[in-house]
Protein backbone atom coordinates (compact mmCIF):
# COMPACT_ATOMS: atom_id res chain seq x y z
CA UNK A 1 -136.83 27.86 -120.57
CA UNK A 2 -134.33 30.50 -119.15
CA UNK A 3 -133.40 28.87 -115.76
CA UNK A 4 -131.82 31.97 -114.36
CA UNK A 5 -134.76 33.99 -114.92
CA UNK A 6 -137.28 31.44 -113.66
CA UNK A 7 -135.22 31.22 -110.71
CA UNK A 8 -134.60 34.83 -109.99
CA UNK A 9 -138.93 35.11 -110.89
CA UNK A 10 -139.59 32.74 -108.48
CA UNK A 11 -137.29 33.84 -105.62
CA UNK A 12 -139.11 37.81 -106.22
CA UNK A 13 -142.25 36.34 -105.54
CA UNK A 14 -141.27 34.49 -101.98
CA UNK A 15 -139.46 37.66 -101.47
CA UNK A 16 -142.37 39.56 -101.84
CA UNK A 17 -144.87 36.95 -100.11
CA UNK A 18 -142.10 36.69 -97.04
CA UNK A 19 -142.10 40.28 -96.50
CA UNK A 20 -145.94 40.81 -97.38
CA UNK A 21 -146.70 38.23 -94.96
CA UNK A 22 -144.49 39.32 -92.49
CA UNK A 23 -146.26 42.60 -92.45
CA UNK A 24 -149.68 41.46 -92.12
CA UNK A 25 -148.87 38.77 -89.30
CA UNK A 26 -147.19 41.61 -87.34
CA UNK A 27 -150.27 44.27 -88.03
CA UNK A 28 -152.68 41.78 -87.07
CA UNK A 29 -150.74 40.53 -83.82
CA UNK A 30 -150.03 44.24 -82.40
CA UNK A 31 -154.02 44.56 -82.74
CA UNK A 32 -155.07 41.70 -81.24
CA UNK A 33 -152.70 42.47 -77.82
CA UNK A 34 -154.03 46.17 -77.70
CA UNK A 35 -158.10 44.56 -78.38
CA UNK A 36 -156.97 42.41 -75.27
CA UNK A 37 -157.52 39.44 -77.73
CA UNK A 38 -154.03 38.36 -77.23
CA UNK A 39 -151.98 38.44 -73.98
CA UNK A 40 -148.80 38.68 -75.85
CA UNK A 41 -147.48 35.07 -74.85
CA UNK A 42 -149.16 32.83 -76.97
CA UNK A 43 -148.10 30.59 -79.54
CA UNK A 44 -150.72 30.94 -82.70
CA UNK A 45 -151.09 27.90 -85.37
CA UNK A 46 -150.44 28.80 -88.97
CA UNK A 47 -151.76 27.98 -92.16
CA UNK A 48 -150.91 29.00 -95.49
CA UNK A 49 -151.34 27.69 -98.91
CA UNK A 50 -149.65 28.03 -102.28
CA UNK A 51 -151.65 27.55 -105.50
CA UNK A 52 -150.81 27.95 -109.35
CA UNK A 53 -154.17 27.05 -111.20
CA UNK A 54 -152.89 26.94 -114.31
CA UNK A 55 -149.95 23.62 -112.28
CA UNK A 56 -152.88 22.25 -110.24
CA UNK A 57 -150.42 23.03 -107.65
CA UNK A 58 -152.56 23.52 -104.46
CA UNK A 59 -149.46 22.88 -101.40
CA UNK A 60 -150.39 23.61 -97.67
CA UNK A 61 -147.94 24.47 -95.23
CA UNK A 62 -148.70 25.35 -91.21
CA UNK A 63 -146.42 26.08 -88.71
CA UNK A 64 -146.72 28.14 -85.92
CA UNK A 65 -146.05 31.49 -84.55
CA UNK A 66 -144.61 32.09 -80.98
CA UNK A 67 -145.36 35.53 -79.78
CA UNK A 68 -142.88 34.90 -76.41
């Protein structure tokens, strides 16, 4: 196995799920405050998980989001 390119392979893809992600949580927020769904001060629980079917790898992670 090529370590540098397994590295640099796995650092595109939380590259591309950090911005991805990033993009959809901010969408979805500025949606919800103009629906009057969201005030614009709450704090909003997280969730997300990472799978590779082929590992078995199922890992959750949750955090939260503060919006103030």
């Amino acid at each position: 196995m090529n370590e540098e390119a397994f590295n640099l392979s796995i650092r595109k893809f939380l590259k591309k799920v950090g911005v991805g992600s990033q993009h959809e949580i901010e969408q979805a927020v500025y949606k919800a405050i103009e629906d009057g769904q969201l005030k614009g001060t709450e704090t909003l629980p997280t969730h997300m998980t990472l799978e590779i079917g082929e590992l078995s790898l199922k890992v959750d992670f949750d955090g939260k989001v503060e919006l103030e």
